[in-house]
PDB file of N, CA and C in Angstrom:
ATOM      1  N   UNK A   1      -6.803 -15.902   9.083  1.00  0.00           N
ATOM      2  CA  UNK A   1      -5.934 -14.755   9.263  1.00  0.00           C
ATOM      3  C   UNK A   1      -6.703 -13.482   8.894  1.00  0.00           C
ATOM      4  N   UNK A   2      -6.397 -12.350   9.735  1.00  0.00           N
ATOM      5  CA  UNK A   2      -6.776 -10.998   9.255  1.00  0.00           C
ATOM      6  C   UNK A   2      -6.451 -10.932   7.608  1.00  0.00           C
ATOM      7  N   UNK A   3      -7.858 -10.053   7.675  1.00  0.00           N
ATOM      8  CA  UNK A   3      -7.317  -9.148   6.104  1.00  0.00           C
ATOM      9  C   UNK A   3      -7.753  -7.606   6.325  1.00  0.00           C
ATOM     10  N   UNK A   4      -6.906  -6.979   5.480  1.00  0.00           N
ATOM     11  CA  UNK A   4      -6.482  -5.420   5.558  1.00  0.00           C
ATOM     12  C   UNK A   4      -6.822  -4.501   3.870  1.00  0.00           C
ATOM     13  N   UNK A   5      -7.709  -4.060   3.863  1.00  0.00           N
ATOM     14  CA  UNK A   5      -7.935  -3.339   2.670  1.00  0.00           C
ATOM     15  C   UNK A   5      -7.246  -1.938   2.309  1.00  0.00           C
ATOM     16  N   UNK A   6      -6.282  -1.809   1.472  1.00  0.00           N
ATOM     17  CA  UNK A   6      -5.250  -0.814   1.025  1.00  0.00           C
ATOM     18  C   UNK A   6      -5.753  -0.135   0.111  1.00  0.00           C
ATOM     19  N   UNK A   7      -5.745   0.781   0.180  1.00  0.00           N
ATOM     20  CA  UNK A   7      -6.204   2.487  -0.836  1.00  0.00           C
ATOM     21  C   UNK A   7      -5.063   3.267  -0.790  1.00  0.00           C
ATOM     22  N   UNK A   8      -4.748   3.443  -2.717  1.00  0.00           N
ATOM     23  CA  UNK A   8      -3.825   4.541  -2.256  1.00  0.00           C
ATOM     24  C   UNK A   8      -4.267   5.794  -2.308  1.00  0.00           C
ATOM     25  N   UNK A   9      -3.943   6.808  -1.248  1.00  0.00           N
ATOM     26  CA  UNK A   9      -4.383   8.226  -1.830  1.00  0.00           C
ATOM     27  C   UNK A   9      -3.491   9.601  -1.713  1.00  0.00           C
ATOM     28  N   UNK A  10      -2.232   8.966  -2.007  1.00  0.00           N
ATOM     29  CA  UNK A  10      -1.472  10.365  -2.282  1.00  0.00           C
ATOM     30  C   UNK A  10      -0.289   9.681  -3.624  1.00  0.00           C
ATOM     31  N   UNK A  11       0.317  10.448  -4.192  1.00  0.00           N
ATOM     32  CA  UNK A  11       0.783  10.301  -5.589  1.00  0.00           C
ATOM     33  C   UNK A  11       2.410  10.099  -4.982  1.00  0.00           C
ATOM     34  N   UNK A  12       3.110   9.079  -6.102  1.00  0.00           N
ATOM     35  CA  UNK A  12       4.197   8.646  -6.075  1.00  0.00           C
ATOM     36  C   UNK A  12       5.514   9.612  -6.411  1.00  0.00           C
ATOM     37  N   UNK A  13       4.829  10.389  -6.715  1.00  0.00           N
ATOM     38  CA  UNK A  13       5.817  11.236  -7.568  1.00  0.00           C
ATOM     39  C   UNK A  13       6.678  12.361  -6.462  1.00  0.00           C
ATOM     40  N   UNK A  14       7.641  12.420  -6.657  1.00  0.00           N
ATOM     41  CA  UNK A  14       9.058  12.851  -6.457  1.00  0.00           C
ATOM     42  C   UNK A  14       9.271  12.225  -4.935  1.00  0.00           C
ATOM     43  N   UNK A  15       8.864  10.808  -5.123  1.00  0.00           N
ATOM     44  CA  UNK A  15       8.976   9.867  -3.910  1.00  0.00           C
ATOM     45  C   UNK A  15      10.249   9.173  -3.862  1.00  0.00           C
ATOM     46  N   UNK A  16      11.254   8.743  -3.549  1.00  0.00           N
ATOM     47  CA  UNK A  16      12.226   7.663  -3.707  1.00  0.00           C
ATOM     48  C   UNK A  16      12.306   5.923  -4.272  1.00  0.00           C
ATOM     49  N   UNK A  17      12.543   5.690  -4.668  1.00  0.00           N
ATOM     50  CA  UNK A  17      12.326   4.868  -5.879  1.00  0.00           C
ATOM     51  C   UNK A  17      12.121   3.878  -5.116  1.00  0.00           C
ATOM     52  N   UNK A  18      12.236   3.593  -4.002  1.00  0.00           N
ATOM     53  CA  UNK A  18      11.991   2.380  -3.051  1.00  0.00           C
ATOM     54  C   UNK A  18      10.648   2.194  -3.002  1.00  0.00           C
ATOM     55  N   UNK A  19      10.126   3.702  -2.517  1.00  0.00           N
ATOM     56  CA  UNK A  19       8.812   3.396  -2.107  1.00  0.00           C
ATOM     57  C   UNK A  19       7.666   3.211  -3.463  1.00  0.00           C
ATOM     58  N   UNK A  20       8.477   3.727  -4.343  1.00  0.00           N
ATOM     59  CA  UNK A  20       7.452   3.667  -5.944  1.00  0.00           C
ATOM     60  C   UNK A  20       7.192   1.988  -6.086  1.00  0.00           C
ATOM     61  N   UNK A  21       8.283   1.376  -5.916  1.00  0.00           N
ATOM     62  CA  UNK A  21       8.797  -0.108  -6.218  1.00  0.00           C
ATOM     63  C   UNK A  21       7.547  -0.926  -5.272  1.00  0.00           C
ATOM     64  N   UNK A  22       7.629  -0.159  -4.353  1.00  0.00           N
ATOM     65  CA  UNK A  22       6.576  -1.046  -3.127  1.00  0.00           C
ATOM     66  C   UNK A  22       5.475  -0.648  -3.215  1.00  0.00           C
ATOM     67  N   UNK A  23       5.143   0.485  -3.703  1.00  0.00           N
ATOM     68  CA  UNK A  23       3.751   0.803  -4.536  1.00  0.00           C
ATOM     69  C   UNK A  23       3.265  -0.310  -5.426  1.00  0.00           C
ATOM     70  N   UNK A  24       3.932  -0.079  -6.314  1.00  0.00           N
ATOM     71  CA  UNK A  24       3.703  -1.347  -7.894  1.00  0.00           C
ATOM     72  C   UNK A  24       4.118  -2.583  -7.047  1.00  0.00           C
ATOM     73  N   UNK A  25       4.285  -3.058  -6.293  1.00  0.00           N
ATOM     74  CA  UNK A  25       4.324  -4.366  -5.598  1.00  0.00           C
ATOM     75  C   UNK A  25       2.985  -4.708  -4.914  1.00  0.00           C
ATOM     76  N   UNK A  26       2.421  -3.776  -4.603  1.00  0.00           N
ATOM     77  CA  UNK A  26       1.212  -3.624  -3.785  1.00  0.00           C
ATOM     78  C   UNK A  26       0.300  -4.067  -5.053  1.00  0.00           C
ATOM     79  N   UNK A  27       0.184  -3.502  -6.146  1.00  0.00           N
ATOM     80  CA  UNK A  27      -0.760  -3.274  -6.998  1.00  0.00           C
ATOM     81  C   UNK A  27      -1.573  -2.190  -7.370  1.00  0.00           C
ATOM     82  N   UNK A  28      -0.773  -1.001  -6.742  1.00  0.00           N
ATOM     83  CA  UNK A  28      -1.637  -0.096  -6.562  1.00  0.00           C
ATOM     84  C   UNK A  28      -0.974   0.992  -7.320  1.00  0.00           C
ATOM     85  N   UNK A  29      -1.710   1.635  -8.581  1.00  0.00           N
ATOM     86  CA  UNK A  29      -1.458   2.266  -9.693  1.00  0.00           C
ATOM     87  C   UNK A  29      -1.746   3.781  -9.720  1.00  0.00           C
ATOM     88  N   UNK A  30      -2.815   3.228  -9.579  1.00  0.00           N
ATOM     89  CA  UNK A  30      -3.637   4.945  -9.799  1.00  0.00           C
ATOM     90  C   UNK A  30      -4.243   5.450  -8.376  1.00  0.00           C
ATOM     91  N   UNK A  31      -4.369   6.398  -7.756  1.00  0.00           N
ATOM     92  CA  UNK A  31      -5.438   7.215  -6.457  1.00  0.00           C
ATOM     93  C   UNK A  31      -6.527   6.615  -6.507  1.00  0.00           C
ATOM     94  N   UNK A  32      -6.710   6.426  -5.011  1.00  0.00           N
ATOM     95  CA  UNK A  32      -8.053   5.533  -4.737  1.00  0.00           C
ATOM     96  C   UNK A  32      -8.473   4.237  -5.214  1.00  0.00           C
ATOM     97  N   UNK A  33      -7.467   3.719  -5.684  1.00  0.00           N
ATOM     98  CA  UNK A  33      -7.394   2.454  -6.415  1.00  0.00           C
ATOM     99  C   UNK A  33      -6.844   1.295  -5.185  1.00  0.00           C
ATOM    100  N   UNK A  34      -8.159   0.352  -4.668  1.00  0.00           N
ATOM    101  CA  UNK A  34      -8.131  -0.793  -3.280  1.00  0.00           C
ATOM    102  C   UNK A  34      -7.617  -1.902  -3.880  1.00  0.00           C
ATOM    103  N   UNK A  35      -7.047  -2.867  -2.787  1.00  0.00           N
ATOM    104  CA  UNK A  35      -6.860  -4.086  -3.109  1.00  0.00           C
ATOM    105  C   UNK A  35      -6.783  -4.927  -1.539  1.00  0.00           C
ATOM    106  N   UNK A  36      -7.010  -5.514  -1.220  1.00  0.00           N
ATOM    107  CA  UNK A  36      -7.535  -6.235  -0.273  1.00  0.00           C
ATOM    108  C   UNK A  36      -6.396  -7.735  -0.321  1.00  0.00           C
ATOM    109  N   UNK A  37      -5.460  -7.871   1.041  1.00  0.00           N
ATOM    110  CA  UNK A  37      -4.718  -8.550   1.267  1.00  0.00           C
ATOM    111  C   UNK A  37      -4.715  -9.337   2.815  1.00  0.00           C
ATOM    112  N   UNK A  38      -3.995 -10.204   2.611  1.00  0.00           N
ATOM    113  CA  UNK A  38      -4.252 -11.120   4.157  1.00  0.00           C
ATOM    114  C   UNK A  38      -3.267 -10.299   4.937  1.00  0.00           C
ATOM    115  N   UNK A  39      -3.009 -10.452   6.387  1.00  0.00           N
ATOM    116  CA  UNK A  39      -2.719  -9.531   7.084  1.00  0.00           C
ATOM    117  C   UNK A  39      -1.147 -10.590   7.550  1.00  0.00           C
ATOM    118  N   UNK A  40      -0.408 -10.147   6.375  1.00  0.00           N
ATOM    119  CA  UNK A  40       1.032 -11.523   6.500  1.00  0.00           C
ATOM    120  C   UNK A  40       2.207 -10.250   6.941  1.00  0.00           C
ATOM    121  N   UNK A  41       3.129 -10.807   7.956  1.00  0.00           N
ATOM    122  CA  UNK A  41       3.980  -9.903   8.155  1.00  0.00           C
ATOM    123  C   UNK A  41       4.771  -9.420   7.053  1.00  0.00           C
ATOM    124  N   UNK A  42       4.642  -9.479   5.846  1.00  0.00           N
ATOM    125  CA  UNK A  42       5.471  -9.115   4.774  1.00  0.00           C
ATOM    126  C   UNK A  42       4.466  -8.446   4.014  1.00  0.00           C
ATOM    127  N   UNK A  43       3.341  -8.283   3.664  1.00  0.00           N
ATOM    128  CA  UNK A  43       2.944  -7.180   3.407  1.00  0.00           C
ATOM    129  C   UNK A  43       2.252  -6.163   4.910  1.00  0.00           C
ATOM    130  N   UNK A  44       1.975  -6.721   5.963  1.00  0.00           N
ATOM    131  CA  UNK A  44       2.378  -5.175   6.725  1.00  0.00           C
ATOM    132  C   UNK A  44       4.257  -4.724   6.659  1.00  0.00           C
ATOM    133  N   UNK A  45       4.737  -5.056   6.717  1.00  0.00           N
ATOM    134  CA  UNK A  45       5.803  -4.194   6.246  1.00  0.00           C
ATOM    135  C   UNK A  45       5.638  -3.034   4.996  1.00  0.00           C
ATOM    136  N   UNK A  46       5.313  -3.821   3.849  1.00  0.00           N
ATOM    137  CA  UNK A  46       5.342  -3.164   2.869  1.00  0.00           C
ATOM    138  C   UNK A  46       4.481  -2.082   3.384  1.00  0.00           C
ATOM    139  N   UNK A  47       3.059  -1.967   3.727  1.00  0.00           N
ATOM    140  CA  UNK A  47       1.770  -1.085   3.688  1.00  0.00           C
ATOM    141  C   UNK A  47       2.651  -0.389   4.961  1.00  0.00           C
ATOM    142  N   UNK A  48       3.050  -0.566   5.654  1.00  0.00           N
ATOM    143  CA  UNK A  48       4.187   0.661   6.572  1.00  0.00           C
ATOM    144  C   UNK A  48       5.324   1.230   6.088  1.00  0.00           C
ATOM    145  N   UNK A  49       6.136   0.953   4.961  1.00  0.00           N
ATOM    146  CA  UNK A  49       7.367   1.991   4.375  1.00  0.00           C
ATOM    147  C   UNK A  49       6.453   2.734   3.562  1.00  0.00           C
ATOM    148  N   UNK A  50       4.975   2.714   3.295  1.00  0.00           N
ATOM    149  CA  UNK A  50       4.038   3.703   2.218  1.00  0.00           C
ATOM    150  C   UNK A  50       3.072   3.947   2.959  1.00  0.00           C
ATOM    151  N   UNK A  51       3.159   4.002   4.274  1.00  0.00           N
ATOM    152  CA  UNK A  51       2.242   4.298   5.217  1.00  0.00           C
ATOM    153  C   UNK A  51       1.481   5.525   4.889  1.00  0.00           C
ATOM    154  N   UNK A  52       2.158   6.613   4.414  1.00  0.00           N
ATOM    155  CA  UNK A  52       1.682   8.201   4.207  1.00  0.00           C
ATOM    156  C   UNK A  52       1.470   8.255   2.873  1.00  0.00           C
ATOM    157  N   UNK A  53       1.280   7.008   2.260  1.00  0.00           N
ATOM    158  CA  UNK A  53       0.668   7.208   0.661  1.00  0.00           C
ATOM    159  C   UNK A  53      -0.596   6.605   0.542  1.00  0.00           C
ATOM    160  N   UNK A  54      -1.159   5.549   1.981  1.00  0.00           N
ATOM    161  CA  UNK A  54      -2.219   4.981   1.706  1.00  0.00           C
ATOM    162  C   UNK A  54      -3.199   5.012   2.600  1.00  0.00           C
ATOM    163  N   UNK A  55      -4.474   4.539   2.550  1.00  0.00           N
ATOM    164  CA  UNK A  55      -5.116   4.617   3.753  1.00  0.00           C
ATOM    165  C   UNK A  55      -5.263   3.194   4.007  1.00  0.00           C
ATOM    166  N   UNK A  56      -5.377   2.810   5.565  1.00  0.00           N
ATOM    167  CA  UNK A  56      -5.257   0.978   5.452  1.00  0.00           C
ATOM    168  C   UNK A  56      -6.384   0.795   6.241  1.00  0.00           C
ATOM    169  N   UNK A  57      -7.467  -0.341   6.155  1.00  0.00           N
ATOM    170  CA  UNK A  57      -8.566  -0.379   6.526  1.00  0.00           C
ATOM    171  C   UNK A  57      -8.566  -2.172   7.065  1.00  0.00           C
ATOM    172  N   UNK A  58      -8.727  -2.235   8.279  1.00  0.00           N
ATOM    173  CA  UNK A  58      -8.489  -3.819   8.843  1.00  0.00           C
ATOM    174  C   UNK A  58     -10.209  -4.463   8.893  1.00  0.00           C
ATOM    175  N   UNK A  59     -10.314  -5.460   8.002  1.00  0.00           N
ATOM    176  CA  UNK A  59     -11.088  -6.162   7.697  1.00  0.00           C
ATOM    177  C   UNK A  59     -11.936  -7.383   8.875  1.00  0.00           C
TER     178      UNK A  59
END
């Protein structure tokens, strides 16, 4: 299966609590901080409701 490398690079803050939730689900804490996932229809969902918080890079 594909894998997809996630960076976040814009800040959570005065975001809606949904998308904070799916942030910290991701693993992703701090700016510019990657994590590298298989390409499962349940996390592309997630990496698309935070689409404009991350940059996504297909492996």
């Amino acid at each position: 299966m594909a894998r997809i490398k996630v960076t976040k690079v814009k800040s959570t803050i005065d975001r809606p609590q949904t998308q904070k939730l799916t942030m910290e689900a991701l693993g992703l804490r701090k700016i510019n901080q990657s994590r590298e996932f298989e390409a499962t229809p349940q996390t592309l969902g997630q990496v698309n409701k935070v689409k404009h918080l991350v940059k996504v890079e297909y492996l």
